[in-house]
C-alpha atoms as a PDB file:
ATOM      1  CA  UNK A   1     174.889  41.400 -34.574  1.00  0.00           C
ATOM      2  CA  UNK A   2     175.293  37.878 -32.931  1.00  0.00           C
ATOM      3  CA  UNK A   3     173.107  35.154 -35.106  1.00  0.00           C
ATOM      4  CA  UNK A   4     170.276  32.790 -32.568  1.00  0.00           C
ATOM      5  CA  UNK A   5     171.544  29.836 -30.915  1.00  0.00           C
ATOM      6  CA  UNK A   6     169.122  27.281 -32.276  1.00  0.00           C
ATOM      7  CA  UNK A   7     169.820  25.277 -29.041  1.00  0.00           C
ATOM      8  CA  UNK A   8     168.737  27.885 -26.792  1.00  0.00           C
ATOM      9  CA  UNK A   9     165.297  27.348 -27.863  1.00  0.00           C
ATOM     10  CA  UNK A  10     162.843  25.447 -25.668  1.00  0.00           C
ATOM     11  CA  UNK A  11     160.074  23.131 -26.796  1.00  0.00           C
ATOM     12  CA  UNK A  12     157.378  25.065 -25.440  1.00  0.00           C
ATOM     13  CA  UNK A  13     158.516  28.198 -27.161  1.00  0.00           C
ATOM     14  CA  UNK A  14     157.995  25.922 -30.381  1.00  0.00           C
ATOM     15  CA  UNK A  15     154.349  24.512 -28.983  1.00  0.00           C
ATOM     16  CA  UNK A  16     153.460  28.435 -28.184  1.00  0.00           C
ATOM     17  CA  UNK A  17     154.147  29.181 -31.667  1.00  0.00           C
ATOM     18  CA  UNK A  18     151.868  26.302 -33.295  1.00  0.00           C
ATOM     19  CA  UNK A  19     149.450  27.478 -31.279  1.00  0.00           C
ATOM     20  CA  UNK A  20     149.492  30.739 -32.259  1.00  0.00           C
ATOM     21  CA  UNK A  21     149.389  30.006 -35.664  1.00  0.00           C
ATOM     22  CA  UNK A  22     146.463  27.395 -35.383  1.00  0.00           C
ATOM     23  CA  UNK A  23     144.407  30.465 -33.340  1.00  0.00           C
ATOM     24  CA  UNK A  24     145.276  32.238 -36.414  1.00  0.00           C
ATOM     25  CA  UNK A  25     143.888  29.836 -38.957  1.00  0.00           C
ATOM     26  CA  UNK A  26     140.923  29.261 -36.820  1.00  0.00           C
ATOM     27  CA  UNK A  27     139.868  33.384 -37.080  1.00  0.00           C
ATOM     28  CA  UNK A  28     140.412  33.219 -40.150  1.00  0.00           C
ATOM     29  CA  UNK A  29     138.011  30.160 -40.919  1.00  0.00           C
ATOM     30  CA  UNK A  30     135.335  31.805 -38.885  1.00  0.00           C
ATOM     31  CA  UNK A  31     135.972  35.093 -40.480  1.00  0.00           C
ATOM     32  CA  UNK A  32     135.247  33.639 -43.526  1.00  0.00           C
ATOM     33  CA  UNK A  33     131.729  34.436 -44.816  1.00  0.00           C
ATOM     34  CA  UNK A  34     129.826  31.829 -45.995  1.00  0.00           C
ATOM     35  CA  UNK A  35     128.407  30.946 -49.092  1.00  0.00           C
ATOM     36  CA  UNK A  36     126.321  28.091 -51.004  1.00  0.00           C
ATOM     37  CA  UNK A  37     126.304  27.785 -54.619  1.00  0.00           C
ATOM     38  CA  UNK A  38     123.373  27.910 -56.621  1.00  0.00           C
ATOM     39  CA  UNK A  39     121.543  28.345 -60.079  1.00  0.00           C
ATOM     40  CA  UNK A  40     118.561  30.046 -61.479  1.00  0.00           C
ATOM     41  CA  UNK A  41     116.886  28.237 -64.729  1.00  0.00           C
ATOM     42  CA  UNK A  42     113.778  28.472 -66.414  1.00  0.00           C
ATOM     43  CA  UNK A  43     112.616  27.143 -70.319  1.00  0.00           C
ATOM     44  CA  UNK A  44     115.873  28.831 -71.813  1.00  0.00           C
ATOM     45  CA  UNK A  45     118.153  26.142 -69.992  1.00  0.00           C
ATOM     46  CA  UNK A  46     116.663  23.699 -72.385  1.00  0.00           C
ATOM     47  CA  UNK A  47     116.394  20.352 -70.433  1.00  0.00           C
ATOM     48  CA  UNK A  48     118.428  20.506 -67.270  1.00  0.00           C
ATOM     49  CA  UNK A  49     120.092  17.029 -66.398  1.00  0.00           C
ATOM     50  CA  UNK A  50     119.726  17.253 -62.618  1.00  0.00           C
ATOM     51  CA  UNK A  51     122.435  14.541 -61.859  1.00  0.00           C
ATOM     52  CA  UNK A  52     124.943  16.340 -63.800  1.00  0.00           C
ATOM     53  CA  UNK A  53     123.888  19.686 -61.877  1.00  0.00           C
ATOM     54  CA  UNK A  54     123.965  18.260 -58.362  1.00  0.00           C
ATOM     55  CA  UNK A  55     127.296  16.661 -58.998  1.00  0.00           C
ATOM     56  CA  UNK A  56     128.732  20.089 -60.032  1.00  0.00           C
ATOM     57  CA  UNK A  57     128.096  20.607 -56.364  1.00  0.00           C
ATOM     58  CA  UNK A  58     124.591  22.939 -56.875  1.00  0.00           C
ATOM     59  CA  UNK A  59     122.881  23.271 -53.469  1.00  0.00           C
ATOM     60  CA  UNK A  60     119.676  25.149 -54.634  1.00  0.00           C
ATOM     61  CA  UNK A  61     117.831  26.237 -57.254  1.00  0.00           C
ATOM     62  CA  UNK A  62     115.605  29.044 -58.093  1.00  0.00           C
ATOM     63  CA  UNK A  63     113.282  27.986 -61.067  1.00  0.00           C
ATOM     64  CA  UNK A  64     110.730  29.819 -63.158  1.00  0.00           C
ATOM     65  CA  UNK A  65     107.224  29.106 -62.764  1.00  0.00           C
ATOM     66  CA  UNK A  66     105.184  31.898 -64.573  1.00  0.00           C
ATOM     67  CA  UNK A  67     105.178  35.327 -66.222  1.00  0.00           C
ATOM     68  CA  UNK A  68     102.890  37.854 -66.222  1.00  0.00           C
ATOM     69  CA  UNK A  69      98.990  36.551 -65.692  1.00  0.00           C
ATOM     70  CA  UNK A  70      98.538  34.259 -68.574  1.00  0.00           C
ATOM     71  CA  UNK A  71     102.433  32.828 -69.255  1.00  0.00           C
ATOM     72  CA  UNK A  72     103.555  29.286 -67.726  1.00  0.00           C
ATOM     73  CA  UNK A  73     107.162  28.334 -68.270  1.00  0.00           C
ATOM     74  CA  UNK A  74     107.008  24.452 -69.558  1.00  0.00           C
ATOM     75  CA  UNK A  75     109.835  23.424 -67.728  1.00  0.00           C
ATOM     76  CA  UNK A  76     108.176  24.415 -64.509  1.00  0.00           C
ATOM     77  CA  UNK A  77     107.387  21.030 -63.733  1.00  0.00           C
ATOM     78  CA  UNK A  78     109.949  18.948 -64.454  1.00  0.00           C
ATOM     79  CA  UNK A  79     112.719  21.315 -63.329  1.00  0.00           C
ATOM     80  CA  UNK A  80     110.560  21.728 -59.712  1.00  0.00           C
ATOM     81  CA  UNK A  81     110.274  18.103 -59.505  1.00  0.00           C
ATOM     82  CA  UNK A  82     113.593  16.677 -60.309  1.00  0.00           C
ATOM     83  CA  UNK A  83     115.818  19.677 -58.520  1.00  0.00           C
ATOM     84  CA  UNK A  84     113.808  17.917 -55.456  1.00  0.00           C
ATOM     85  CA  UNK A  85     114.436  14.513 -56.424  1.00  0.00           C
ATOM     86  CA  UNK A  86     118.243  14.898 -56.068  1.00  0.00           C
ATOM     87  CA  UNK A  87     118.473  16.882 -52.905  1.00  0.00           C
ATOM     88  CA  UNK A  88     119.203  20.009 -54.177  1.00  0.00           C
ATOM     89  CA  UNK A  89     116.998  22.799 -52.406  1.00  0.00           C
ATOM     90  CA  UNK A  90     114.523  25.282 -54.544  1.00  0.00           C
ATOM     91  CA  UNK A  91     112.416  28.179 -54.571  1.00  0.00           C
ATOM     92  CA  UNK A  92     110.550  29.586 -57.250  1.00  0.00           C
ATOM     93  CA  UNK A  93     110.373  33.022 -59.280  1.00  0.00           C
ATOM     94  CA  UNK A  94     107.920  35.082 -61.564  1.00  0.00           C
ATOM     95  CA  UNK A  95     108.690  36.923 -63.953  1.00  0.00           C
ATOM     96  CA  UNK A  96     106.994  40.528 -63.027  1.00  0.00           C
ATOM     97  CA  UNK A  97     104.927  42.341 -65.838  1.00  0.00           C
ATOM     98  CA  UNK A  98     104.141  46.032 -64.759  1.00  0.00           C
ATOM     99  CA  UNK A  99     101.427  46.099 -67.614  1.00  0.00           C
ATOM    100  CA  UNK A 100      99.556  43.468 -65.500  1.00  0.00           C
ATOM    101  CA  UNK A 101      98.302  44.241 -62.198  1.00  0.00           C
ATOM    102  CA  UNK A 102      99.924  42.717 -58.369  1.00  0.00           C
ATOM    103  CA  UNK A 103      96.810  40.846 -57.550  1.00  0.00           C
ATOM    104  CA  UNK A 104      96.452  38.539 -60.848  1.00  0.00           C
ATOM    105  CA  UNK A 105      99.647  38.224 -61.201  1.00  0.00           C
ATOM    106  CA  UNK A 106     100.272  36.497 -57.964  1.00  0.00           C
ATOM    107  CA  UNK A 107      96.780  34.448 -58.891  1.00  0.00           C
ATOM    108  CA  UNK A 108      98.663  33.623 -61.844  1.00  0.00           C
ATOM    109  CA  UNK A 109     101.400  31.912 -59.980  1.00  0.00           C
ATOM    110  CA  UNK A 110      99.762  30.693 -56.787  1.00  0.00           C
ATOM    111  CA  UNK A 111      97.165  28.658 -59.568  1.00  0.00           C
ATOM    112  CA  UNK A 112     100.268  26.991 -61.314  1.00  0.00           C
ATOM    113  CA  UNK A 113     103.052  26.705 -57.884  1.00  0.00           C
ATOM    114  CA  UNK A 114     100.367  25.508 -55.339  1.00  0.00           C
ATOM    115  CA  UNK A 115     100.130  21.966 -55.825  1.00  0.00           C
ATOM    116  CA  UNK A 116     104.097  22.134 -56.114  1.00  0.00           C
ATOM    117  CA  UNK A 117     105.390  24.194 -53.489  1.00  0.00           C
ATOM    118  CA  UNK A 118     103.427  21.479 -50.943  1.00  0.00           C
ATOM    119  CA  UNK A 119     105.942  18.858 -52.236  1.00  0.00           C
ATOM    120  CA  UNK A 120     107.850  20.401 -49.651  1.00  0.00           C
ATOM    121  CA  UNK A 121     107.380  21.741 -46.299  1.00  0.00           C
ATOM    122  CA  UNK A 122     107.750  24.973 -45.839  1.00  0.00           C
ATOM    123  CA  UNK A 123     107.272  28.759 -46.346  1.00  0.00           C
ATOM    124  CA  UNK A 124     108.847  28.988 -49.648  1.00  0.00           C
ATOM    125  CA  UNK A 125     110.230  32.389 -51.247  1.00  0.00           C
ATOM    126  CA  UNK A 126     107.958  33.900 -54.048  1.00  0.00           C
ATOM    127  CA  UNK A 127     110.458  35.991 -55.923  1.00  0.00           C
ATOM    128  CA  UNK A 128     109.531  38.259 -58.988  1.00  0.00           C
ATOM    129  CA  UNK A 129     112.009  39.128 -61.798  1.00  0.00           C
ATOM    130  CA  UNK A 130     112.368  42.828 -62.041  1.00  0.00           C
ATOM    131  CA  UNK A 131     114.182  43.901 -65.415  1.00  0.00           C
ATOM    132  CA  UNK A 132     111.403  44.764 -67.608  1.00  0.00           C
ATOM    133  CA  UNK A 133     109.803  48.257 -67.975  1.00  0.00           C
ATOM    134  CA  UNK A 134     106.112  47.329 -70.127  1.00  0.00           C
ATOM    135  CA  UNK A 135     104.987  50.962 -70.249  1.00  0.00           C
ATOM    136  CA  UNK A 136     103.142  52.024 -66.841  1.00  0.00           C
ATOM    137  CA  UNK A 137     105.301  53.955 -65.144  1.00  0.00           C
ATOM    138  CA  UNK A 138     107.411  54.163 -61.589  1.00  0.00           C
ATOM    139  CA  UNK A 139     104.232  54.770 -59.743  1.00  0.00           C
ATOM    140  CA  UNK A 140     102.129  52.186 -60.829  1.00  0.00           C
ATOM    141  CA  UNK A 141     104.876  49.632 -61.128  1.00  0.00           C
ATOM    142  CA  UNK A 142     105.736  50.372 -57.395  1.00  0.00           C
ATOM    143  CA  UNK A 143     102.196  49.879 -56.553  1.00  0.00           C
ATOM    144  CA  UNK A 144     101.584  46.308 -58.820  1.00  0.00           C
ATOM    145  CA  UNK A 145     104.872  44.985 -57.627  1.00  0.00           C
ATOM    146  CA  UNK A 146     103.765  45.481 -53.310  1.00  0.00           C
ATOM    147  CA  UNK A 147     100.880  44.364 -54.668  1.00  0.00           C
ATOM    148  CA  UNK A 148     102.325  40.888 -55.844  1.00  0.00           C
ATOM    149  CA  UNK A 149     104.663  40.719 -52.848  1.00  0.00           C
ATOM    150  CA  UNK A 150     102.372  41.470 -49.636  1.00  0.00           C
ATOM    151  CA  UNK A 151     100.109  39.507 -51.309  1.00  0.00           C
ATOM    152  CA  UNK A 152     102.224  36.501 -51.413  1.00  0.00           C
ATOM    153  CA  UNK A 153     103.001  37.002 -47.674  1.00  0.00           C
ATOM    154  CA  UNK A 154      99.194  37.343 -47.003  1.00  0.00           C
ATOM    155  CA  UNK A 155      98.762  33.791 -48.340  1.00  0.00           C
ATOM    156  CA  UNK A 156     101.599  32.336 -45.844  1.00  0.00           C
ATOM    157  CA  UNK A 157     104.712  32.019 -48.516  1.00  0.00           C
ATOM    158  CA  UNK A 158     107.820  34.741 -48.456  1.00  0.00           C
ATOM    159  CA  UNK A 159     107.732  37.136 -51.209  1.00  0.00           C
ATOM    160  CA  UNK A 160     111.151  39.141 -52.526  1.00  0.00           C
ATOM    161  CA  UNK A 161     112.456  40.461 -55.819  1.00  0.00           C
ATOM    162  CA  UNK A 162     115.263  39.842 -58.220  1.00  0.00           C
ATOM    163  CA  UNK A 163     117.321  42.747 -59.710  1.00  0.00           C
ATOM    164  CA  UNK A 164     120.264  44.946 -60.769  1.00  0.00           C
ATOM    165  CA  UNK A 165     120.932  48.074 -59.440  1.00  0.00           C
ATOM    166  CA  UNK A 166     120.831  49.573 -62.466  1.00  0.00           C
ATOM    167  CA  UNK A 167     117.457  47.976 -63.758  1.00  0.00           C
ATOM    168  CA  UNK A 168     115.983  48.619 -59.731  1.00  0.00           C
ATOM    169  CA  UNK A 169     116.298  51.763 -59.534  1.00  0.00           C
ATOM    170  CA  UNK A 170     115.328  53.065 -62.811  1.00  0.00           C
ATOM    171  CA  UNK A 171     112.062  50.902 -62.827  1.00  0.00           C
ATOM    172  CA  UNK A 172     111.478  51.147 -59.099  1.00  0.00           C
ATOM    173  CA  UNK A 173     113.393  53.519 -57.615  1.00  0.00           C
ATOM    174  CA  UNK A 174     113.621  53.671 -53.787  1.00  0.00           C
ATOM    175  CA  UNK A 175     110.283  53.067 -52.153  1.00  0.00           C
ATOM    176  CA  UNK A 176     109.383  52.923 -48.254  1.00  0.00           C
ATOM    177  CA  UNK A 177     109.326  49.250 -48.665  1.00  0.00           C
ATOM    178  CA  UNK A 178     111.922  48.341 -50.265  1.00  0.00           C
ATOM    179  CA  UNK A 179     113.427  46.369 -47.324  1.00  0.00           C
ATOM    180  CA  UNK A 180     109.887  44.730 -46.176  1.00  0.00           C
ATOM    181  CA  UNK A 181     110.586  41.770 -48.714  1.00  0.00           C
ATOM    182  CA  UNK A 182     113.866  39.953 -49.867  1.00  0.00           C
ATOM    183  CA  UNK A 183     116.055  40.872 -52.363  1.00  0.00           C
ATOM    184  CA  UNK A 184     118.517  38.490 -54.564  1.00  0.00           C
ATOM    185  CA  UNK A 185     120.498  40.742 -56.751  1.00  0.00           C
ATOM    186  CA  UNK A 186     121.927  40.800 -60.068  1.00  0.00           C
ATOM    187  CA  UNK A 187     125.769  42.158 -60.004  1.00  0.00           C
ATOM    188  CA  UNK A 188     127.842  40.436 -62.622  1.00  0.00           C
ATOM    189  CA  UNK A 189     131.124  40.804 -61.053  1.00  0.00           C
ATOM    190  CA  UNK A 190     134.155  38.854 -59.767  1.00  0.00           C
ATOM    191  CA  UNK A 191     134.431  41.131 -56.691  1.00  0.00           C
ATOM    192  CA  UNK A 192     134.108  39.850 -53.210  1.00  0.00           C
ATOM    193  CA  UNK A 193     131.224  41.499 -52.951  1.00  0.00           C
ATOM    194  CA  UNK A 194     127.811  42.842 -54.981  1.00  0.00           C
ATOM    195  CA  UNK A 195     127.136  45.903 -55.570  1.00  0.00           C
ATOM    196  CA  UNK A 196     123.633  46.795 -54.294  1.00  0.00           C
ATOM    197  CA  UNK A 197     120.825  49.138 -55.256  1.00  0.00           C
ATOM    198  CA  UNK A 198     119.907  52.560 -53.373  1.00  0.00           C
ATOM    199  CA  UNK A 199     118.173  51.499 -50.401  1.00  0.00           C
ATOM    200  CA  UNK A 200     118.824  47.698 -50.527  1.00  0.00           C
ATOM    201  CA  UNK A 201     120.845  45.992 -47.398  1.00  0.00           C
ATOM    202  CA  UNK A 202     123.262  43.056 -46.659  1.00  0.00           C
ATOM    203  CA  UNK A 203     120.592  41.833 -44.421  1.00  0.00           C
ATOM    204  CA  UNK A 204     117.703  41.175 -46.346  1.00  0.00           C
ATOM    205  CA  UNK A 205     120.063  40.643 -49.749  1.00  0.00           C
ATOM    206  CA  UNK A 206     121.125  37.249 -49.443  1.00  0.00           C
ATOM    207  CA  UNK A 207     121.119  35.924 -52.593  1.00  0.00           C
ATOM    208  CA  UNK A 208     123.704  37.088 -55.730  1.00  0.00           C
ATOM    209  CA  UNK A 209     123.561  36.228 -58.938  1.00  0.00           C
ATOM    210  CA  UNK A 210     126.850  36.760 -59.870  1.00  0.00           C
ATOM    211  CA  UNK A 211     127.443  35.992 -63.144  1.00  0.00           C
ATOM    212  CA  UNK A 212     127.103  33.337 -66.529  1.00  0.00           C
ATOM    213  CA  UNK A 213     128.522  29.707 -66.781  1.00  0.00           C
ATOM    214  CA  UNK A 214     130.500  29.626 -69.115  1.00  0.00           C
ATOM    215  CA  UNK A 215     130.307  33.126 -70.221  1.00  0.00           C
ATOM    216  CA  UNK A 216     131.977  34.328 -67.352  1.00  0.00           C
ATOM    217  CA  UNK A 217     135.642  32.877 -66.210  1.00  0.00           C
ATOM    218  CA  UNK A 218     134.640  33.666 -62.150  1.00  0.00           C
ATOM    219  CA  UNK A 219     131.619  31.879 -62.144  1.00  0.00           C
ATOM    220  CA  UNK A 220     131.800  28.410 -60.967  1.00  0.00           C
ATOM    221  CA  UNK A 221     131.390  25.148 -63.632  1.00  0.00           C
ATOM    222  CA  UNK A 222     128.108  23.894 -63.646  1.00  0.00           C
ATOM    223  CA  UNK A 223     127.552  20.773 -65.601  1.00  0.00           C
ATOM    224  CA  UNK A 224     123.821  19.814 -67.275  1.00  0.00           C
ATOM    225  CA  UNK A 225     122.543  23.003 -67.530  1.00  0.00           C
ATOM    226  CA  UNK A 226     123.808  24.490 -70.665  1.00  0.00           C
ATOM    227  CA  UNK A 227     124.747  28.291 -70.236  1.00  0.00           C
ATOM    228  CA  UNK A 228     123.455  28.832 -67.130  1.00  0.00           C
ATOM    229  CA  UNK A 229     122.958  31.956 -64.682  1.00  0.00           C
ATOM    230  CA  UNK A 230     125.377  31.005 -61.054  1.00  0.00           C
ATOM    231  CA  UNK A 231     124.524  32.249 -57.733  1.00  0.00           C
ATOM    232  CA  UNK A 232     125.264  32.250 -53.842  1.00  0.00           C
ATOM    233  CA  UNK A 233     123.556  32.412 -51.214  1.00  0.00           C
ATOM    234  CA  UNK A 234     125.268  33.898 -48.136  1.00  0.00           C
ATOM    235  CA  UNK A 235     124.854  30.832 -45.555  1.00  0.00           C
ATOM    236  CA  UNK A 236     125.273  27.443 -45.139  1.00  0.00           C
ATOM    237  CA  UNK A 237     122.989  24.567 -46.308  1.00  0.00           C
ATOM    238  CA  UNK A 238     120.708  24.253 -43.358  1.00  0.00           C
ATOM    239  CA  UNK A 239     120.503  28.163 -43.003  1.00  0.00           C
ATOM    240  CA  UNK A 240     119.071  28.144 -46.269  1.00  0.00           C
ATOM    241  CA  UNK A 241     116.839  25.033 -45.250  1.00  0.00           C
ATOM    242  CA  UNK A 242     115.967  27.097 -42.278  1.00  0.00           C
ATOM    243  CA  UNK A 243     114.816  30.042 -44.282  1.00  0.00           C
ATOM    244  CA  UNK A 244     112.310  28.044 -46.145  1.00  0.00           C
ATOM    245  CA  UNK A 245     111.147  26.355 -43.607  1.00  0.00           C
ATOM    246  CA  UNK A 246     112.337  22.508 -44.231  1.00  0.00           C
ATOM    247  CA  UNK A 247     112.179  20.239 -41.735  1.00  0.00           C
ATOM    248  CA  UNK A 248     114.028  16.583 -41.195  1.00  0.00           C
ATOM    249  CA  UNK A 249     117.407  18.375 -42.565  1.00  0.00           C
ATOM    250  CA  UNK A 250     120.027  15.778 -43.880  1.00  0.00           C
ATOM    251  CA  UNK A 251     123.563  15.066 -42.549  1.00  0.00           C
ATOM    252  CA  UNK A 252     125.276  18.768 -43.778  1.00  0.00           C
ATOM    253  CA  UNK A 253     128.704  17.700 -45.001  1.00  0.00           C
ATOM    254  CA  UNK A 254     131.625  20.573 -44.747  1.00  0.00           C
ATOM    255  CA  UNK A 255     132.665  21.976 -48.422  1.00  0.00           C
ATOM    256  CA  UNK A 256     136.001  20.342 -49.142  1.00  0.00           C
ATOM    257  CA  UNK A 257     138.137  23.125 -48.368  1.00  0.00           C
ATOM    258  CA  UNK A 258     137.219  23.393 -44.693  1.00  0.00           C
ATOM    259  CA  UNK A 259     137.159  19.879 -44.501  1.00  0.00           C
ATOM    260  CA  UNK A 260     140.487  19.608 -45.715  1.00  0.00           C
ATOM    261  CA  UNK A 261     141.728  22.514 -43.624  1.00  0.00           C
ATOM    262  CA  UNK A 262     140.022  21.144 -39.995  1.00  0.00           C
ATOM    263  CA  UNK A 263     141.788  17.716 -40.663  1.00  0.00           C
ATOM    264  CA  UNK A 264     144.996  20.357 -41.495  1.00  0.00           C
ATOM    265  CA  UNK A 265     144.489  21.423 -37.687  1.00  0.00           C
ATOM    266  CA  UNK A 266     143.662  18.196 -35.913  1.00  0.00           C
ATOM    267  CA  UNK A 267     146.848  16.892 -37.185  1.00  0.00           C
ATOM    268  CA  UNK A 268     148.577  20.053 -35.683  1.00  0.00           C
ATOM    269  CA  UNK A 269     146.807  19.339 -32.389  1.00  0.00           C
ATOM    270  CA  UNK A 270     147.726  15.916 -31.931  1.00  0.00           C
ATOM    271  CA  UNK A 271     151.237  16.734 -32.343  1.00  0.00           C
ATOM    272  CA  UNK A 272     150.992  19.579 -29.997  1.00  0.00           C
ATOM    273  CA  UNK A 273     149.571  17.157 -27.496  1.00  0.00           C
ATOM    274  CA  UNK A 274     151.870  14.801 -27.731  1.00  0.00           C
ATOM    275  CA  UNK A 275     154.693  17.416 -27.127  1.00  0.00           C
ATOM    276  CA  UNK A 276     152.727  18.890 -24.037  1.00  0.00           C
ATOM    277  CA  UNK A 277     153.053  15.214 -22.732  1.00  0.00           C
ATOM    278  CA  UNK A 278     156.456  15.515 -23.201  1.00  0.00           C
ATOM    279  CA  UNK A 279     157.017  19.007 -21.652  1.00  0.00           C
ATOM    280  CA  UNK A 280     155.055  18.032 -18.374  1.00  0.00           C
ATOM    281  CA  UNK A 281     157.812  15.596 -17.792  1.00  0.00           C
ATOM    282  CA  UNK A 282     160.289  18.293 -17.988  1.00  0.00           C
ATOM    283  CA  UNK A 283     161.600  19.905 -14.792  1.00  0.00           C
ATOM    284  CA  UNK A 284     162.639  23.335 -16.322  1.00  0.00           C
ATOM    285  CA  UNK A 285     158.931  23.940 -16.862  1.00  0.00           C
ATOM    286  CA  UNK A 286     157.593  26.396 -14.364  1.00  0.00           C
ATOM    287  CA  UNK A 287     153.677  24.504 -13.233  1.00  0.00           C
ATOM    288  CA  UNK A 288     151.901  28.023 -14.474  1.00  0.00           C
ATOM    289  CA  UNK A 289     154.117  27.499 -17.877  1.00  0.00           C
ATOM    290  CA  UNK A 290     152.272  24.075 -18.242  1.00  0.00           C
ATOM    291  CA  UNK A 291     148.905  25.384 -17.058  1.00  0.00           C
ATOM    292  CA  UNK A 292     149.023  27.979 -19.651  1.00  0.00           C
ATOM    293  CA  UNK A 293     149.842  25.917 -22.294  1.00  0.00           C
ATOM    294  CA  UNK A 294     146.949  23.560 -21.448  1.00  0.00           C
ATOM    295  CA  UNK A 295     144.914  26.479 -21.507  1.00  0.00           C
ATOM    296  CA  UNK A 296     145.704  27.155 -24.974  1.00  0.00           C
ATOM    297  CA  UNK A 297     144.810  23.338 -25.815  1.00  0.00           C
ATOM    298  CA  UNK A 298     141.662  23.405 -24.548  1.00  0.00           C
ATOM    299  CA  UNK A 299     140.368  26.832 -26.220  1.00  0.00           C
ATOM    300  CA  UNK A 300     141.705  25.172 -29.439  1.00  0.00           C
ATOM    301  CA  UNK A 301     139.736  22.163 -28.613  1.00  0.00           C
ATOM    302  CA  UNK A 302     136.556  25.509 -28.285  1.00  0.00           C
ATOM    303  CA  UNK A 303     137.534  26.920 -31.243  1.00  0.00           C
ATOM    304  CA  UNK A 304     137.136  23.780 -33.185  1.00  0.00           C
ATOM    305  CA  UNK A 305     133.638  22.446 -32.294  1.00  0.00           C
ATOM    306  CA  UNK A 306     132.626  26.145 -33.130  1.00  0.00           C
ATOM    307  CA  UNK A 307     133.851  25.759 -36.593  1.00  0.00           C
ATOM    308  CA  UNK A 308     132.502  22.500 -37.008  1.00  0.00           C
ATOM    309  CA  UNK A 309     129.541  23.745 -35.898  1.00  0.00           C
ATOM    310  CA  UNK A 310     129.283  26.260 -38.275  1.00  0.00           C
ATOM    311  CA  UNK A 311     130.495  24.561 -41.091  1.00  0.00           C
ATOM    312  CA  UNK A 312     129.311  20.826 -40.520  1.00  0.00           C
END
């Protein structure tokens, strides 16, 4: 079998290729789901050094505020406050009692988060923690936990629940409602993915707690916040923003790998400019060879501001 004759090749066989393989990288980019990272912290994280955290490249935080009806966590305050203070975006959680009914439960934390959750605006998330089985059985745990979560809806906030599959569906099981709120779940895994509770759904789950820093060699390094629980959220920056309502959203840089991958491509496309330049100088070059080829430039040129829309 005869080898290629290197010097049969044309240019624009060369261009067609590059631009091939930039459509390529460009389906996978948008293919790619997205994801912020996050923490949750409450009294156990000792005092969190904010700086540290947002340096580690935190985007949001989900902080404890209360427990029960009668249980304040004293880091509520300064953790709420100084999460806001350096940019980093937060939402608050409650840690559900099923011994204690909905209704003064959610008293409980509107009484200690009001004042707060004003700082800024928006329709915040008021999750409860759901690990904990107090003695009052599936039926009446079902019932306090709507309870606290319609209720917070009622008053104007979002209301949603924290939890593993394991711990959700022995406590709670698989109720009617269980896709009226939002759900952040608990799967401790390095998997692409989480592994969800009967009945929950990608759609409303769109936080994971994923595992332990440092306990864990997936999760991500978080610096400030002693050993400290690491989340996503599936979105960018001002999709999360969106959800909870924030207004006058800040310049959203690109994480560093797209960044570093779109610069990859423009480099790519100048050169591939340059050489259509070239090529429309050559006489060999059918006119519908060069109009194709143009064609490919300019649904590059598409292709780009998408991605840079979705990830700027």
């Amino acid at each position: 079998m005869r080898d290629y004759n290197p010097y049969l090749r044309k240019t624009e066989d060369f261009v067609s290729l590059k631009t091939d393989n930039i459509f390529t990288s460009l389906k996978m980019l948008l293919a790619t789901p997205v994801k912020i990272k996050g923490i949750d912290v409450s009294h156990w994280n000792g005092t969190v050094d904010w700086a540290k955290v947002k340096a580690s490249g935190i985007d949001f935080a989900i902080i404890k505020a209360t427990e029960a009806d009668y249980f304040l966590d004293d880091k509520w305050n300064i953790n709420w406050r100084a999460a806001i203070d350096h940019e980093i975006i937060v939402t608050p959680y409650h840690f559900f009692r099923d011994n204690v009914k909905g209704a003064p439960q959610l008293d409980w934390f509107m009484k200690n988060t009001d004042s707060y959750l004003n700082v800024v605006d928006g329709k915040t998330i008021a999750w409860a923690d759901v690990e904990t089985d107090n003695g009052s059985g599936v039926a009446a745990r079902q019932n306090r936990l709507y309870g606290y979560c319609s209720g917070a809806v009622a008053y104007g906030l979002q209301s949603g629940y924290y939890s593993s599959k394991s711990k959700w569906e022995s406590l709670i099981g698989n109720p009617a409602w269980t896709n009226d709120f939002l759900q952040w779940v608990a799967s401790w895994t390095p998997a692409s993915s989480p592994v969800l509770p009967i009945g929950w759904t990608t759609e409303k789950c769109k936080f994971w707690q994923f595992g332990i820093y440092p306990t864990y060699s997936w999760a991500f390094p978080v610096e400030g916040a002693g050993t400290v629980d690491v989340n996503w959220f599936y979105g960018t920056v001002q999709e999360l923003r969106d959800l909870l309502g924030y207004s006058a959203p800040p310049p959203v840089d690109c994480c560093e790998e797209i960044r570093a991958e779109i610069k990859r491509l423009d480099a790519e496309i100048r050169f591939i400019k340059g050489e259509l330049g070239s090529l429309n100088q050559r006489a060999d070059l059918t006119e519908q060879d060069i109009v194709l080829l143009n064609q490919d430039m300019a649904q590059i040129d598409i292709i780009i501001a998408e991605v840079r829309k979705i990830f700027c």
